[in-house]
C-alpha atoms as a PDB file:
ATOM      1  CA  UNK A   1     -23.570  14.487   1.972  1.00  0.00           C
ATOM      2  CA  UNK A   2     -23.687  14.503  -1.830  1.00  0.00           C
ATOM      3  CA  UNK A   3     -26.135  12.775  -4.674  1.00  0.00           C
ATOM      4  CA  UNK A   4     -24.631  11.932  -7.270  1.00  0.00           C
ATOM      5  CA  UNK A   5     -26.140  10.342 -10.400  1.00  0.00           C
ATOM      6  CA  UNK A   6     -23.703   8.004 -11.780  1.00  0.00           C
ATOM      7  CA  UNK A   7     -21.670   6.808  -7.762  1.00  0.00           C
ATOM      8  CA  UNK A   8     -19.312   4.716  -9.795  1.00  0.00           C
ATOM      9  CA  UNK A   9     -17.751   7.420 -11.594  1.00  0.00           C
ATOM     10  CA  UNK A  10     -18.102   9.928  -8.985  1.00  0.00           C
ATOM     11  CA  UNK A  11     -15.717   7.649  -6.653  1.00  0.00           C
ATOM     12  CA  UNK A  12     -13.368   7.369  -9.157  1.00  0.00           C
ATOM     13  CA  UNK A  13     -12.953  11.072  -9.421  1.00  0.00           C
ATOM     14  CA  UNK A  14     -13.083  11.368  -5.924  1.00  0.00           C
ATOM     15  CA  UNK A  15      -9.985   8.485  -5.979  1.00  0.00           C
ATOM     16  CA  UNK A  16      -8.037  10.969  -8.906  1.00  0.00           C
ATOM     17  CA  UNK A  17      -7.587  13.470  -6.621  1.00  0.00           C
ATOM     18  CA  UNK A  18      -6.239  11.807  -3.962  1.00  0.00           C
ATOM     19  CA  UNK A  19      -9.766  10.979  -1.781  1.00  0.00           C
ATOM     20  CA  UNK A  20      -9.441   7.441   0.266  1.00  0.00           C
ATOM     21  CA  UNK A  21     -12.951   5.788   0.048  1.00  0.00           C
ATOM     22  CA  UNK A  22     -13.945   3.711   3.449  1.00  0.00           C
ATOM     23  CA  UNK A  23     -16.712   1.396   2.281  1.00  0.00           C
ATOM     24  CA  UNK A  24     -18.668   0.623   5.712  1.00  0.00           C
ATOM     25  CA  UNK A  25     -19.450  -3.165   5.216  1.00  0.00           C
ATOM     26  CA  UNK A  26     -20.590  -5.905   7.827  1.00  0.00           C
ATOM     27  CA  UNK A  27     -18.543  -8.519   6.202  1.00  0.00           C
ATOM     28  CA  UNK A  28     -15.705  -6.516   6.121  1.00  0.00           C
ATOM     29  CA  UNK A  29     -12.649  -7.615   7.586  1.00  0.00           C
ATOM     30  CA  UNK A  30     -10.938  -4.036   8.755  1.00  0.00           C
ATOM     31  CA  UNK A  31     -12.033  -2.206  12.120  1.00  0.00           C
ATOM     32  CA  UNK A  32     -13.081   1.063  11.820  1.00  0.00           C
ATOM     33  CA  UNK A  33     -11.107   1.324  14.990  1.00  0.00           C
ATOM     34  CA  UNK A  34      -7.681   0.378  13.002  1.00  0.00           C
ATOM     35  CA  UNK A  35      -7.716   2.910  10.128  1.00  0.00           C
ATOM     36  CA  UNK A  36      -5.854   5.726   9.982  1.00  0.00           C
ATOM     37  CA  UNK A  37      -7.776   8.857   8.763  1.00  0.00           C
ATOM     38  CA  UNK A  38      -5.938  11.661   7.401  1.00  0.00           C
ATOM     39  CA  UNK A  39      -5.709  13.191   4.496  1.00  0.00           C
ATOM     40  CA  UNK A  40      -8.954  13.510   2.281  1.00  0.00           C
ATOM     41  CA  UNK A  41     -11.689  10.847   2.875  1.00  0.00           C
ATOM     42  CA  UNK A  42     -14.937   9.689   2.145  1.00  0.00           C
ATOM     43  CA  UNK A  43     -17.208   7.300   3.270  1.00  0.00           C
ATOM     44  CA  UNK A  44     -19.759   4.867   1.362  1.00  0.00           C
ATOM     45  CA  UNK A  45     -22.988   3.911   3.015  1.00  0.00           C
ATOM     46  CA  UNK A  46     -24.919   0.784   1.899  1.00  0.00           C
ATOM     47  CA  UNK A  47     -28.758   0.605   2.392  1.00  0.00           C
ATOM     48  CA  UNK A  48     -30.452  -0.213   5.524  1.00  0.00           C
ATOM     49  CA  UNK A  49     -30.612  -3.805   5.106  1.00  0.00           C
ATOM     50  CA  UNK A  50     -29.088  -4.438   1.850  1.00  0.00           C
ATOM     51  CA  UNK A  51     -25.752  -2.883   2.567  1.00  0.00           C
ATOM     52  CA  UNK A  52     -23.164  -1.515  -0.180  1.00  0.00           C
ATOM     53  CA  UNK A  53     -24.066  -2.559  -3.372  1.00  0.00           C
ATOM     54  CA  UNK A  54     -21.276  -4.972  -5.373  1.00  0.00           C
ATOM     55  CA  UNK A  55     -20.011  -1.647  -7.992  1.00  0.00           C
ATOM     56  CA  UNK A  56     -19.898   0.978  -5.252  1.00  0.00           C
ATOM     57  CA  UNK A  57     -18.275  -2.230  -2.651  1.00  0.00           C
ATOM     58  CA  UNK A  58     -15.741  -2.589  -5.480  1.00  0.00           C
ATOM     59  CA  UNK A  59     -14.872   0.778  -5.991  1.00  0.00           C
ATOM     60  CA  UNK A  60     -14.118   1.027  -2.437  1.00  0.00           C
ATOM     61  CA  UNK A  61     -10.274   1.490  -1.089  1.00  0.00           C
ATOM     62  CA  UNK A  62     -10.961  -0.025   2.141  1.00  0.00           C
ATOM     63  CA  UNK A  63     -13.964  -1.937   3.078  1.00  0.00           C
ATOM     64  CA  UNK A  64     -14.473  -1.127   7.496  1.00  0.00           C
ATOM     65  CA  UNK A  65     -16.418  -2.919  10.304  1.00  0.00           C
ATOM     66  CA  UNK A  66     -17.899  -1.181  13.212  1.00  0.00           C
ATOM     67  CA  UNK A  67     -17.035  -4.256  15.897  1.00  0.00           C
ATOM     68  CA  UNK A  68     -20.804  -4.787  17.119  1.00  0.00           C
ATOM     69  CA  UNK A  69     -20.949  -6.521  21.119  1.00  0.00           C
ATOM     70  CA  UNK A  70     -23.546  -9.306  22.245  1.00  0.00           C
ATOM     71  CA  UNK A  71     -26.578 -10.063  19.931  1.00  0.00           C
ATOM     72  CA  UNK A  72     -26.333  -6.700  18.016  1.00  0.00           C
ATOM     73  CA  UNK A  73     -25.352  -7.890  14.148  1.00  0.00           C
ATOM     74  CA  UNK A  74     -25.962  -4.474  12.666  1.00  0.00           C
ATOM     75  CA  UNK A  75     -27.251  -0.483  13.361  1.00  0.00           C
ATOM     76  CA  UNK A  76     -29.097   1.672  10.949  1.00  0.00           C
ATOM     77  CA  UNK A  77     -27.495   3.773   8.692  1.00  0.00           C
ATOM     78  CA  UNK A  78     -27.704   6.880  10.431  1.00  0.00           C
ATOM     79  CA  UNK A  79     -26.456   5.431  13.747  1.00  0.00           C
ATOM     80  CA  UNK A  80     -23.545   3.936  11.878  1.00  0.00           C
ATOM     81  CA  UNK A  81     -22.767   7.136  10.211  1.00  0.00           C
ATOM     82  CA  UNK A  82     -22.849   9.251  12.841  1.00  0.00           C
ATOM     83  CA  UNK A  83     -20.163   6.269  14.615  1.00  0.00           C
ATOM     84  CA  UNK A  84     -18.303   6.812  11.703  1.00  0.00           C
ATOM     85  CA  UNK A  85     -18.115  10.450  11.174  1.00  0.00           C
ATOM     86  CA  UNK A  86     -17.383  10.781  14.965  1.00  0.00           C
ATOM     87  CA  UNK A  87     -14.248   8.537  14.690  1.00  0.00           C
ATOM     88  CA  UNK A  88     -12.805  10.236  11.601  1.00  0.00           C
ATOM     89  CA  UNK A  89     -13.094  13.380  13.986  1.00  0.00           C
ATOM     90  CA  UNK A  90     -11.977  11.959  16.760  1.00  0.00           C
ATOM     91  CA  UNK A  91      -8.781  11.667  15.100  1.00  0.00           C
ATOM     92  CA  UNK A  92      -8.441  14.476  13.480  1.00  0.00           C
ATOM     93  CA  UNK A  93      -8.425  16.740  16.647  1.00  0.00           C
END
């Protein structure tokens, strides 16, 4: 977890060193079940509510979905971090 004051330009140095960005998005149109995670990543969390913002959506490699079942349409950011940090481990070991 890092703060960062300008997110923008942060990802793109993240991106020059060879760091894949995973923006988690509802709309998105990628599983996070069907990405590959190796090699250096990072993840973008949106707001609770309001999501990624458009810059930090756009600066994103990859925008992923966590598939939601029934009448659920979305989890709070924490829950859906902790989903998403568990898969990238997941596959790592």
């Amino acid at each position: 977890l890092i703060q960062v004051t300008n997110l923008a330009r942060c990802m793109r140095s993240l991106q020059e060193k060879g760091i894949w960005i995973y923006g988690a998005a509802g709309e998105a149109t990628n599983s996070i079940y069907d990405c590959q995670f190796s090699g250096g990543v990072a993840i973008a969390m949106g707001a609770e509510g309001k999501g990624l913002r458009r810059l930090t959506r756009e600066h994103c490699d990859k925008l992923i979905k966590l598939p939601m079942a029934g009448s659920v349409t979305s989890l709070n950011v924490s829950v859906a971090t902790g989903i998403c940090l568990f898969e990238v481990v997941r596959q790592r070991t």
